[in-house]
PDB file of N, CA and C in Angstrom:
ATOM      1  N   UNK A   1      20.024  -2.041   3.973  1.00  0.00           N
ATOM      2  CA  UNK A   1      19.260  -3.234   3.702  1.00  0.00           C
ATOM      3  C   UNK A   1      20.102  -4.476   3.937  1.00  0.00           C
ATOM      4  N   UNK A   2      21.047  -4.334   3.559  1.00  0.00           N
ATOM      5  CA  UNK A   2      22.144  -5.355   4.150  1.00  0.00           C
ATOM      6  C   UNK A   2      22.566  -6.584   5.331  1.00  0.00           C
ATOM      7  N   UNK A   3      22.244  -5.046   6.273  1.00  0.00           N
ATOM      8  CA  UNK A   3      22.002  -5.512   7.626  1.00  0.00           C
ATOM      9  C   UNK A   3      21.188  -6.193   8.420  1.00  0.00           C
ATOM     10  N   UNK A   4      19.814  -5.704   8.005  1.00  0.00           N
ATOM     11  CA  UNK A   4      18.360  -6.335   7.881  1.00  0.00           C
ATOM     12  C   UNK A   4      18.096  -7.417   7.408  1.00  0.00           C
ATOM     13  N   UNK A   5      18.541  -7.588   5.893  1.00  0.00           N
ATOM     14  CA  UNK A   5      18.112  -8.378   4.925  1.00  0.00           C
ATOM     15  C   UNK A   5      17.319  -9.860   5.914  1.00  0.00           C
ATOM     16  N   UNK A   6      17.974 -10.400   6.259  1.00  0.00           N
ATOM     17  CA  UNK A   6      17.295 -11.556   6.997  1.00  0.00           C
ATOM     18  C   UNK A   6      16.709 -11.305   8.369  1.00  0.00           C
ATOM     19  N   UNK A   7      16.743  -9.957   9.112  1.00  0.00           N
ATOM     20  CA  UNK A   7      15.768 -10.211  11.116  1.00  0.00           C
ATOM     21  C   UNK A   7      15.079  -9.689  10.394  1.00  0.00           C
ATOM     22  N   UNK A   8      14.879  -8.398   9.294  1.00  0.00           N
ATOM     23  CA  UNK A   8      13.442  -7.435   9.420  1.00  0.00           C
ATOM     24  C   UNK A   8      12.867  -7.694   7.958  1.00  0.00           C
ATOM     25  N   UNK A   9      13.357  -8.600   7.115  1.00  0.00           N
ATOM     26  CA  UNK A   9      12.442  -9.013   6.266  1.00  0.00           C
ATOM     27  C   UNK A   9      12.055 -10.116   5.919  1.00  0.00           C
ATOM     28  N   UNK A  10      10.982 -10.545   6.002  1.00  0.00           N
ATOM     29  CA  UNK A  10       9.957 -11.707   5.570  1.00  0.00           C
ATOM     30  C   UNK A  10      10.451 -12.575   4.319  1.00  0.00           C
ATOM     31  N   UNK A  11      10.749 -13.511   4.478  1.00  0.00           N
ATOM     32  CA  UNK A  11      10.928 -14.719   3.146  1.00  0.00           C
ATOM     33  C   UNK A  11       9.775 -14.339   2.600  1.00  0.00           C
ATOM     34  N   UNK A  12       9.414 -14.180   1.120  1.00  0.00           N
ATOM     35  CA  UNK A  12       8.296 -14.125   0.266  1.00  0.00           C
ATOM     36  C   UNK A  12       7.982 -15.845   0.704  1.00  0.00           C
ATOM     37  N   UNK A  13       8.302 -16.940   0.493  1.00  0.00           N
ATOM     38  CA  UNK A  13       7.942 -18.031   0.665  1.00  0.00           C
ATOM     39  C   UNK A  13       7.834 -18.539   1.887  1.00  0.00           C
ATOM     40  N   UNK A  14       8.484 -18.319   3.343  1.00  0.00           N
ATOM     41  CA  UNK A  14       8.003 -18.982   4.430  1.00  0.00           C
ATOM     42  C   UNK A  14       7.237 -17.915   5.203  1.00  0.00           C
ATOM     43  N   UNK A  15       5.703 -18.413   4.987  1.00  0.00           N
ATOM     44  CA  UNK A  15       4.294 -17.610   5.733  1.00  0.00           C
ATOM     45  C   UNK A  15       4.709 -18.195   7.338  1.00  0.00           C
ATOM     46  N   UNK A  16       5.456 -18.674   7.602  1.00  0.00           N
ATOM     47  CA  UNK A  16       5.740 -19.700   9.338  1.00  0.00           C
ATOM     48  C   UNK A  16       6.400 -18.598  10.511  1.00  0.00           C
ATOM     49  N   UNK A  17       7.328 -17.662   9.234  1.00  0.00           N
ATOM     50  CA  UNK A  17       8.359 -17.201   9.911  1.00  0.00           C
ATOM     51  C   UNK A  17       8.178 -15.583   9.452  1.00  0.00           C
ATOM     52  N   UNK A  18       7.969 -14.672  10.237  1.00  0.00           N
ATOM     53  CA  UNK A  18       7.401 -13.668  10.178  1.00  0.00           C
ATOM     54  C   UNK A  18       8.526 -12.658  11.216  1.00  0.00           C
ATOM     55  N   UNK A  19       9.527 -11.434  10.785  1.00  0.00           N
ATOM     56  CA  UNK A  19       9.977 -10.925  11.854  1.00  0.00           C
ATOM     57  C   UNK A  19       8.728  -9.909  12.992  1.00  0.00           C
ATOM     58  N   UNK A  20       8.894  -9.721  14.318  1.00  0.00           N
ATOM     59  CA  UNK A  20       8.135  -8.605  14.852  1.00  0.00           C
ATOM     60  C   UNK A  20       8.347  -7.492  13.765  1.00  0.00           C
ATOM     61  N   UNK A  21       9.159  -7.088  14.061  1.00  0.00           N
ATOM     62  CA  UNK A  21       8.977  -5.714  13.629  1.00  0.00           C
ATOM     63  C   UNK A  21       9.371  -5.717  11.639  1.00  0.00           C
ATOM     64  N   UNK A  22       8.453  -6.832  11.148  1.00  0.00           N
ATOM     65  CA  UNK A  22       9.052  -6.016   9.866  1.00  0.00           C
ATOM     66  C   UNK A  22       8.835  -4.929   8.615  1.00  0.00           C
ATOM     67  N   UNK A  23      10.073  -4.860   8.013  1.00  0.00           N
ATOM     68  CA  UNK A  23       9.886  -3.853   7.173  1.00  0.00           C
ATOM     69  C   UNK A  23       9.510  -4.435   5.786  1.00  0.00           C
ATOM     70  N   UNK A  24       9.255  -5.449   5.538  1.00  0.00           N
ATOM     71  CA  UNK A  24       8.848  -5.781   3.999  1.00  0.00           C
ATOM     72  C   UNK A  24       9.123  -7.404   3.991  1.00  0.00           C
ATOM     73  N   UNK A  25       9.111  -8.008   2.935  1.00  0.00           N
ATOM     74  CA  UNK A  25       9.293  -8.657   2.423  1.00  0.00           C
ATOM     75  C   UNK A  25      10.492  -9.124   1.150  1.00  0.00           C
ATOM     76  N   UNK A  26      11.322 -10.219   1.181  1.00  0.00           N
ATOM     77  CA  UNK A  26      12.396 -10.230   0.738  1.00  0.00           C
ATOM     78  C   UNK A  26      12.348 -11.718  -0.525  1.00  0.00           C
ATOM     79  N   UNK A  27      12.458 -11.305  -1.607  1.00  0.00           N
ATOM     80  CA  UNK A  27      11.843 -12.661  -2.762  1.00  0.00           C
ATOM     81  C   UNK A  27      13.222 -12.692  -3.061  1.00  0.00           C
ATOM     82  N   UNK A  28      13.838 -14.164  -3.389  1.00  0.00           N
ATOM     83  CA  UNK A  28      14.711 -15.019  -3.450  1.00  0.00           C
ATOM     84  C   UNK A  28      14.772 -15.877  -4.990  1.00  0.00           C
ATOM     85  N   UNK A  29      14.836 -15.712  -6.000  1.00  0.00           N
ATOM     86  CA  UNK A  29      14.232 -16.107  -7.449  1.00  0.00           C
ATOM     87  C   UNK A  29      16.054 -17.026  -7.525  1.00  0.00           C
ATOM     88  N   UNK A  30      16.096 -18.390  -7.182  1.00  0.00           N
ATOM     89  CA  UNK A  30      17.253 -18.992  -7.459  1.00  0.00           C
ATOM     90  C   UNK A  30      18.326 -19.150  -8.944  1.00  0.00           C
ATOM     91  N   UNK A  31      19.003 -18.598  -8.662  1.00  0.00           N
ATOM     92  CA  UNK A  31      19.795 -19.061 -10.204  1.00  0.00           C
ATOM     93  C   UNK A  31      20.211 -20.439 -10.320  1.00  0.00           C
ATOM     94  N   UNK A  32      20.140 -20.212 -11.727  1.00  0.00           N
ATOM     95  CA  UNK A  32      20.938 -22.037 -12.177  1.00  0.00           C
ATOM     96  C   UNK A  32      22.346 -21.672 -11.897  1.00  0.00           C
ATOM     97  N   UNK A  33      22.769 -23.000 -12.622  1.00  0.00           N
ATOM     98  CA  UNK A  33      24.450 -22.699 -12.385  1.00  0.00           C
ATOM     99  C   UNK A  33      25.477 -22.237 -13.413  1.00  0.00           C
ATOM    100  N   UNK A  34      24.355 -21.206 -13.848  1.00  0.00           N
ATOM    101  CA  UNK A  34      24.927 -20.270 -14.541  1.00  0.00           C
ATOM    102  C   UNK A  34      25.332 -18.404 -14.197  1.00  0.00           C
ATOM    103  N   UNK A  35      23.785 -18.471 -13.578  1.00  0.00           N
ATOM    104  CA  UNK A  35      23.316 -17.278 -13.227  1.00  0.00           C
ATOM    105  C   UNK A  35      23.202 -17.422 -11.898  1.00  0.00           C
ATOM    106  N   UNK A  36      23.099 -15.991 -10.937  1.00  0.00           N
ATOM    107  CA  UNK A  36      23.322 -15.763  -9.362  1.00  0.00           C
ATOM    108  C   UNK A  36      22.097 -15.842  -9.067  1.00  0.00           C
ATOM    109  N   UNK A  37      21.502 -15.965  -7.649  1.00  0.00           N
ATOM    110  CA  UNK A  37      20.374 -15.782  -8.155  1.00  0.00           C
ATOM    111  C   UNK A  37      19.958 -13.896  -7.541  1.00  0.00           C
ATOM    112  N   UNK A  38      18.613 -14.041  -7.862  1.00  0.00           N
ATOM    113  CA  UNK A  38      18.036 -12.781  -8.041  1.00  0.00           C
ATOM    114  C   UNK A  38      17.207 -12.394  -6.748  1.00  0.00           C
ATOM    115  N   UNK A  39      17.785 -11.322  -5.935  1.00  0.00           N
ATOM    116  CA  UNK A  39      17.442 -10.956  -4.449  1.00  0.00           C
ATOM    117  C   UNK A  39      16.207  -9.073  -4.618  1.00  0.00           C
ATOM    118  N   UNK A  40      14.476  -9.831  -4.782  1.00  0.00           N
ATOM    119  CA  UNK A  40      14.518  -8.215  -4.676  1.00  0.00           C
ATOM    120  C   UNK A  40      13.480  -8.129  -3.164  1.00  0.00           C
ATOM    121  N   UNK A  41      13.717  -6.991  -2.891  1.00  0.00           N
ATOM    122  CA  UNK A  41      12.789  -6.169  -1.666  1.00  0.00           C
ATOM    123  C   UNK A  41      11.731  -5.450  -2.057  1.00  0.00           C
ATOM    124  N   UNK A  42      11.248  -6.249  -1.086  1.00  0.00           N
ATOM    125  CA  UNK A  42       9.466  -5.076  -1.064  1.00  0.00           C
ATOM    126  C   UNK A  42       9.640  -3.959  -0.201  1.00  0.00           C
ATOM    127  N   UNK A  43       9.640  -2.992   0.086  1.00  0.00           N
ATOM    128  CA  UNK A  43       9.756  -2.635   1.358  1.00  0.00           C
ATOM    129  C   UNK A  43       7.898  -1.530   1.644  1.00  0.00           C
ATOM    130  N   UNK A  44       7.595  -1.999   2.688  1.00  0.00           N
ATOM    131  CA  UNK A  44       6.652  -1.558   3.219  1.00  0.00           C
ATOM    132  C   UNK A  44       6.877  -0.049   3.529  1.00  0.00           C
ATOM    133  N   UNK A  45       5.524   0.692   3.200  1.00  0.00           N
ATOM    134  CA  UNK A  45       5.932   1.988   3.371  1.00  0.00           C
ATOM    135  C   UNK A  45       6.536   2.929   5.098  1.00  0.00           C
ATOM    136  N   UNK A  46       5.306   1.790   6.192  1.00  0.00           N
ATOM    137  CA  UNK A  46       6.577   1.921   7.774  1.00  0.00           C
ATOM    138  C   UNK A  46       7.735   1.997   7.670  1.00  0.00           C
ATOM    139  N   UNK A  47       8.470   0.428   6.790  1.00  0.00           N
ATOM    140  CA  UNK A  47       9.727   0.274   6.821  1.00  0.00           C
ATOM    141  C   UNK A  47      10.465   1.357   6.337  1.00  0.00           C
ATOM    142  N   UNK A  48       9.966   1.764   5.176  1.00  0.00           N
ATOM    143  CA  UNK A  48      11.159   2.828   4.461  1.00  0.00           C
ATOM    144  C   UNK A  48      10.923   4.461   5.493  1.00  0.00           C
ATOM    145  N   UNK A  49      10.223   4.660   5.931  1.00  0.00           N
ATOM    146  CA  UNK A  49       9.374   5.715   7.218  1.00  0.00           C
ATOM    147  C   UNK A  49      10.993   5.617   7.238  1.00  0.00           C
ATOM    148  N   UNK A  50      11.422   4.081   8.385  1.00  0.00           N
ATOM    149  CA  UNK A  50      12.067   3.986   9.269  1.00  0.00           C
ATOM    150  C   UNK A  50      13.682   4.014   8.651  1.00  0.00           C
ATOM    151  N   UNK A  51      13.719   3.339   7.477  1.00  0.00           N
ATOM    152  CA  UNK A  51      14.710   3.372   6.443  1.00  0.00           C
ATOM    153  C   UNK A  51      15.272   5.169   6.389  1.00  0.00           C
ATOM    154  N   UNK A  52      14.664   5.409   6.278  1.00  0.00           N
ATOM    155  CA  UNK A  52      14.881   7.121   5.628  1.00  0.00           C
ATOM    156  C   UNK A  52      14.726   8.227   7.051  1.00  0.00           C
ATOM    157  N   UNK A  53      14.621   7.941   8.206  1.00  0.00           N
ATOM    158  CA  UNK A  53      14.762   8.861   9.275  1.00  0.00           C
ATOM    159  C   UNK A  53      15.809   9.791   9.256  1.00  0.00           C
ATOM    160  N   UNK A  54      15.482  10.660   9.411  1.00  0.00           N
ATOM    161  CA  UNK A  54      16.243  11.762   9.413  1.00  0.00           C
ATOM    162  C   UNK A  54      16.444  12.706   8.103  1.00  0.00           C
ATOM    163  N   UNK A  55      16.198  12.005   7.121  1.00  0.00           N
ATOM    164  CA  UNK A  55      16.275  12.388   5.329  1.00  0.00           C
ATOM    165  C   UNK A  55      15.040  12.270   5.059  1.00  0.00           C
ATOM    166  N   UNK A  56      14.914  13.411   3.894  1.00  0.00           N
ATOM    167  CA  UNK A  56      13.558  13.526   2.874  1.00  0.00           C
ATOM    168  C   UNK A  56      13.403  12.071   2.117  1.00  0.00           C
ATOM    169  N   UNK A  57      12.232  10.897   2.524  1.00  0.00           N
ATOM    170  CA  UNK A  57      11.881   9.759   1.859  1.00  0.00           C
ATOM    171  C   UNK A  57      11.730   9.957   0.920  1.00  0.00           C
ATOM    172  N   UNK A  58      10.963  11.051  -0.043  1.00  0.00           N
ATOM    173  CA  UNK A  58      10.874  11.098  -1.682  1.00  0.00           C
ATOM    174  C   UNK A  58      12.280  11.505  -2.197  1.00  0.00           C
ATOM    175  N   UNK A  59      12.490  12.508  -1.596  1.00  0.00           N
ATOM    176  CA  UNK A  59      14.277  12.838  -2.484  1.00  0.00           C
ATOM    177  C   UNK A  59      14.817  11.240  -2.531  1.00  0.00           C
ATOM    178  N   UNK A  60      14.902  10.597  -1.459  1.00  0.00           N
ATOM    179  CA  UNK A  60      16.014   9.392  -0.979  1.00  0.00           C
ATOM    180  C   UNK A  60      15.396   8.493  -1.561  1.00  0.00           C
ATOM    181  N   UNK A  61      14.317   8.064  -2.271  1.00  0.00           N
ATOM    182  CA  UNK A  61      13.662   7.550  -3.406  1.00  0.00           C
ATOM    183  C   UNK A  61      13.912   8.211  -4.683  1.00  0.00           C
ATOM    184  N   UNK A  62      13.771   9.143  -4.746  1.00  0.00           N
ATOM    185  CA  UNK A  62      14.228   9.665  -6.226  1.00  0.00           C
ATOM    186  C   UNK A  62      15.571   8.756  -6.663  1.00  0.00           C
ATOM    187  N   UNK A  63      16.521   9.484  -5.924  1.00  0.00           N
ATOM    188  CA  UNK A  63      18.089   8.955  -5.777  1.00  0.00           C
ATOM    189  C   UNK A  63      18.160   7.468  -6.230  1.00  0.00           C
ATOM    190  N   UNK A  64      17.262   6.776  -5.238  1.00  0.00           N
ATOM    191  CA  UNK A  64      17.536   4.945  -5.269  1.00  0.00           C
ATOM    192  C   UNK A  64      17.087   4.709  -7.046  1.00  0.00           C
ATOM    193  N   UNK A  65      16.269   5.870  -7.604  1.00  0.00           N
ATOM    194  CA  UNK A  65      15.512   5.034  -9.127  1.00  0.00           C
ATOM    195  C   UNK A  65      16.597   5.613  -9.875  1.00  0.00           C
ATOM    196  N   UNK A  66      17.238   7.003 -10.131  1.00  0.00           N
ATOM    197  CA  UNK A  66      18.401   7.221 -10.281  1.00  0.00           C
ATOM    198  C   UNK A  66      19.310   6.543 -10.185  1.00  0.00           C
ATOM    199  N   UNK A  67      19.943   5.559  -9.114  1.00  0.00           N
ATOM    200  CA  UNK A  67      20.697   4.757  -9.269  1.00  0.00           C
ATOM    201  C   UNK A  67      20.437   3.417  -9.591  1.00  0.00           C
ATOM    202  N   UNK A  68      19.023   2.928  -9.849  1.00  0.00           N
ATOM    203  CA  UNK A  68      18.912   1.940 -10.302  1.00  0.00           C
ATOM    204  C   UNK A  68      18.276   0.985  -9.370  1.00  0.00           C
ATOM    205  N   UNK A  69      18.968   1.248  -8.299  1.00  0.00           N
ATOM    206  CA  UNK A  69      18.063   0.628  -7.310  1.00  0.00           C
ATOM    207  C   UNK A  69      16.673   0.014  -6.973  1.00  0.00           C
ATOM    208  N   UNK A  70      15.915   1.253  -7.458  1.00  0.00           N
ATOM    209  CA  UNK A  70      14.552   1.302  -7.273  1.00  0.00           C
ATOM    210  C   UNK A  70      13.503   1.304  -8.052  1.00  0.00           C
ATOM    211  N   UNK A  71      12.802   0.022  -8.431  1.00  0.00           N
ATOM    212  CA  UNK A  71      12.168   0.153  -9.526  1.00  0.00           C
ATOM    213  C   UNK A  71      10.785   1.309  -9.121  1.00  0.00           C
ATOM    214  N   UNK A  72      10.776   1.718  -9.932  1.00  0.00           N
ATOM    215  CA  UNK A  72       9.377   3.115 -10.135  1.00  0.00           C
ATOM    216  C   UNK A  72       8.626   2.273 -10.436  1.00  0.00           C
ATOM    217  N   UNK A  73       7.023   2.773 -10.155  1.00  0.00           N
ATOM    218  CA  UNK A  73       5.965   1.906 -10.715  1.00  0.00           C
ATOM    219  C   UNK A  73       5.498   2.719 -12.288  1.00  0.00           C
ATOM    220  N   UNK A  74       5.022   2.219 -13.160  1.00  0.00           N
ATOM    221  CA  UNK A  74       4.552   2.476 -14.497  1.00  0.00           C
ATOM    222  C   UNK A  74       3.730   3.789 -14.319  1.00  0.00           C
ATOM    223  N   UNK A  75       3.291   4.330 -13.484  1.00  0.00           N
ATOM    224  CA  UNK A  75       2.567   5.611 -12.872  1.00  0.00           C
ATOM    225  C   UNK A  75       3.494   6.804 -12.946  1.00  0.00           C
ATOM    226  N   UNK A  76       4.788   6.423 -12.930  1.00  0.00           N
ATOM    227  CA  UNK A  76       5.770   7.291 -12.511  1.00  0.00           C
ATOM    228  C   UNK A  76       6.355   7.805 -10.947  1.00  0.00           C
ATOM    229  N   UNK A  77       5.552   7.108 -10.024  1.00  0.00           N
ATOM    230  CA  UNK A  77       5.681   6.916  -8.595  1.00  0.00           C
ATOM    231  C   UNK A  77       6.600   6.245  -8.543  1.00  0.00           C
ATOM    232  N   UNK A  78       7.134   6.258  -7.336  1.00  0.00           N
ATOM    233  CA  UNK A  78       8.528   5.757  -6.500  1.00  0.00           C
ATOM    234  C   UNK A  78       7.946   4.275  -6.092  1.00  0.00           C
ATOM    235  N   UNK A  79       6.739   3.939  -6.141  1.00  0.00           N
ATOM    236  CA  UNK A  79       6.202   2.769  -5.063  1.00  0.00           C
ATOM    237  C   UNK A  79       5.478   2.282  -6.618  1.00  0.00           C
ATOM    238  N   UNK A  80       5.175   0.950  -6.426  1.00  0.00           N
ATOM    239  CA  UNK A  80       5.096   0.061  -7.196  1.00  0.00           C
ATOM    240  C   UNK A  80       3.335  -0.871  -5.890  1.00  0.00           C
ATOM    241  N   UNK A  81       2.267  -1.256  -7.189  1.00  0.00           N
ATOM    242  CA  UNK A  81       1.359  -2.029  -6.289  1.00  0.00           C
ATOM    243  C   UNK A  81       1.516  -3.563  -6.560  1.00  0.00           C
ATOM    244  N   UNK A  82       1.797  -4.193  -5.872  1.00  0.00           N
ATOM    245  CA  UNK A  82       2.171  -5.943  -5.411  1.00  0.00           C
ATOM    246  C   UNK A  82       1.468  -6.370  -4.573  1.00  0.00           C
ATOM    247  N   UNK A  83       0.873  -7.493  -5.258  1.00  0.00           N
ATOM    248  CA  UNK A  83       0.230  -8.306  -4.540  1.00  0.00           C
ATOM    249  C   UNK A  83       1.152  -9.079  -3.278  1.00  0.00           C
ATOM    250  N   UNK A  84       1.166  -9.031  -2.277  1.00  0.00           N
ATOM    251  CA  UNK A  84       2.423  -9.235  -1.190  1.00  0.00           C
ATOM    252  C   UNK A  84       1.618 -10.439  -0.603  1.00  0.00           C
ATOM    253  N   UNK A  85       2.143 -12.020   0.076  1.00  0.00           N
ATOM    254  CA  UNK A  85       1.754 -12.702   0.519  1.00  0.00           C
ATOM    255  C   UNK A  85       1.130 -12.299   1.795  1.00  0.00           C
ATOM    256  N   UNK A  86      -0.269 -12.836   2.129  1.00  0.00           N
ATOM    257  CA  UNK A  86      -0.646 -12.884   3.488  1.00  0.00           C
ATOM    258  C   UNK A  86      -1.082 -11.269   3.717  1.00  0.00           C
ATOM    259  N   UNK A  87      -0.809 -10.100   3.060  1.00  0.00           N
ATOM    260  CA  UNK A  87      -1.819  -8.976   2.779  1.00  0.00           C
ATOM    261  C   UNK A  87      -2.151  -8.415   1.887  1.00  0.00           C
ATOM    262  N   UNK A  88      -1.942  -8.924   0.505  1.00  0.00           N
ATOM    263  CA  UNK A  88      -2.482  -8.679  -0.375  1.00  0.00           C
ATOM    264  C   UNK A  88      -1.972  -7.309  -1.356  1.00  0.00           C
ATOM    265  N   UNK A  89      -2.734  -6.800  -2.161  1.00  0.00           N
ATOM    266  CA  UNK A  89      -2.117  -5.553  -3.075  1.00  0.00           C
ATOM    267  C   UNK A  89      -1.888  -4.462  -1.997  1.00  0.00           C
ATOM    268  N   UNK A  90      -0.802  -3.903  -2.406  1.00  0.00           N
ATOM    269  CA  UNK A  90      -0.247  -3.123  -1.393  1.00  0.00           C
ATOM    270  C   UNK A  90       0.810  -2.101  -2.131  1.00  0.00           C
ATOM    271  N   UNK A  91       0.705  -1.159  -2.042  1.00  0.00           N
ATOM    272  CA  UNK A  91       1.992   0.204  -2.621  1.00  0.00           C
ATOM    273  C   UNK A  91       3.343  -0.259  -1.914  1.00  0.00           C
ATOM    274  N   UNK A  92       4.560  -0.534  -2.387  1.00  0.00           N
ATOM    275  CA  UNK A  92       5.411  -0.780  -1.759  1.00  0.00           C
ATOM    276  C   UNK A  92       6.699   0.028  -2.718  1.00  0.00           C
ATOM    277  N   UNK A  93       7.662  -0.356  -1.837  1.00  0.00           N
ATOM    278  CA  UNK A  93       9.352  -0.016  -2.742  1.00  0.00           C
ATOM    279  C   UNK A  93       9.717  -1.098  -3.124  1.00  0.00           C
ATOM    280  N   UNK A  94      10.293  -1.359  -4.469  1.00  0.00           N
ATOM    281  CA  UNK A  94      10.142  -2.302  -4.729  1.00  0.00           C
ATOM    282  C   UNK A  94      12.031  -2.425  -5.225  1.00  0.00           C
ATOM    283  N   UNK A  95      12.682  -2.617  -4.116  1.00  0.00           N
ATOM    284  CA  UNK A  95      14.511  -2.607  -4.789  1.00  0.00           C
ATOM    285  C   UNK A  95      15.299  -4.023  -5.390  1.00  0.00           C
ATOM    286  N   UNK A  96      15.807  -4.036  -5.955  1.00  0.00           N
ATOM    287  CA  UNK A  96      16.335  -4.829  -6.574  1.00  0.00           C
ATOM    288  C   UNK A  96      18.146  -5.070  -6.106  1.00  0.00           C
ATOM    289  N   UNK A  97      18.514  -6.594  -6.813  1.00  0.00           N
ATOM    290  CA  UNK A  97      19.600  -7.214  -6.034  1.00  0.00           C
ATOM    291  C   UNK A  97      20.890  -5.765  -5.970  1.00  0.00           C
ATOM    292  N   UNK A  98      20.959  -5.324  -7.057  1.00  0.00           N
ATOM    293  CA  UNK A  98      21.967  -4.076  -7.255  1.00  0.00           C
ATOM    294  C   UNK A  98      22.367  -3.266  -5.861  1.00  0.00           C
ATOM    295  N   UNK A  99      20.779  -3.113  -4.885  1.00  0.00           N
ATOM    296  CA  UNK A  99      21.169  -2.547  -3.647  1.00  0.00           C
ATOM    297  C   UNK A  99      22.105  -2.782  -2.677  1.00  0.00           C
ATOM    298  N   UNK A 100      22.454  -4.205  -2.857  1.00  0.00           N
ATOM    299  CA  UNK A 100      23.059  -4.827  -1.712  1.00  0.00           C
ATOM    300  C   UNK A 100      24.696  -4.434  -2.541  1.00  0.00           C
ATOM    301  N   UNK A 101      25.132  -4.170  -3.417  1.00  0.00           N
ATOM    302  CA  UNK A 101      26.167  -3.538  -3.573  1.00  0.00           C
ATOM    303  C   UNK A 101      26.758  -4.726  -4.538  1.00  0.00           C
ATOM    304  N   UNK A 102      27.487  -4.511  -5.162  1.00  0.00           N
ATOM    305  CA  UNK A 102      28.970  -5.524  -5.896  1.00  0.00           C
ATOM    306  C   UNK A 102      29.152  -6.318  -5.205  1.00  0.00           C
ATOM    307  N   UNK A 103      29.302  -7.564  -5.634  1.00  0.00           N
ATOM    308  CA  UNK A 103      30.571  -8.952  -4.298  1.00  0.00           C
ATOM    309  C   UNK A 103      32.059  -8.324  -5.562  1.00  0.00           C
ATOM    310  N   UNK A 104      31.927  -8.463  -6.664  1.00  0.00           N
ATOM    311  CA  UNK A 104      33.412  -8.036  -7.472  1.00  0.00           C
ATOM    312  C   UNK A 104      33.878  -6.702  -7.283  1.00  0.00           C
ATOM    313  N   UNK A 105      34.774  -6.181  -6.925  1.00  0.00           N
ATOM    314  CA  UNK A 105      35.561  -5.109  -7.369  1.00  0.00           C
ATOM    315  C   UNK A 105      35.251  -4.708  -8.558  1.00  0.00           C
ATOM    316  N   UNK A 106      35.232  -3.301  -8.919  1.00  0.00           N
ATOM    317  CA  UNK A 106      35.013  -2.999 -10.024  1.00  0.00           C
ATOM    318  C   UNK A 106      36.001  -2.091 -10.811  1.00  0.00           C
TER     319      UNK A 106
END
């Protein structure tokens, strides 16, 4: 997700700027200047298709809620339903800033 983060996912806020090929949507919740701010992913179920090639997508979802990564929806499903700009309620993955890894050493 890293890599992506900005060609293949969509600003939740600029409807202008849209990648071809993307995999989700990316919400940006700013921190004060106290707090970082807060980076989570939608990811569309194509995208994660494409995310997870070659590997079992539910195992490799299991794993991501296991590590925290991945919020589960209240159903107990791996996918979460969000209202997503410009298409509306939609089943998605729904990962949080944790994915993109530590900036500190730990």
């Amino acid at each position: 997700m890293t890599r992506n983060q900005f060609s293949r996912f969509a600003d939740w806020n600029d409807d202008r700027n849209r990648p071809v090929s993307m995999m989700g949507f990316r919400k940006v919740d700013k921190g004060d200047n106290v707090t970082e701010p807060v980076v989570t992913f939608y990811v569309l179920p194509s995208g994660w298709k494409e995310i997870c090639k070659g590997f079992d997508s539910r195992k490799v979802a299991r794993l991501c809620v296991d590590a925290g990564w991945l919020k589960p929806g209240e159903d107990g499903r791996t996918q979460n339903s969000i209202r997503l700009p410009e298409i509306g309620l939609k089943r998605v993955y729904q990962f949080n800033t944790q994915v993109l890894g530590s900036a500190e050493p730990e």
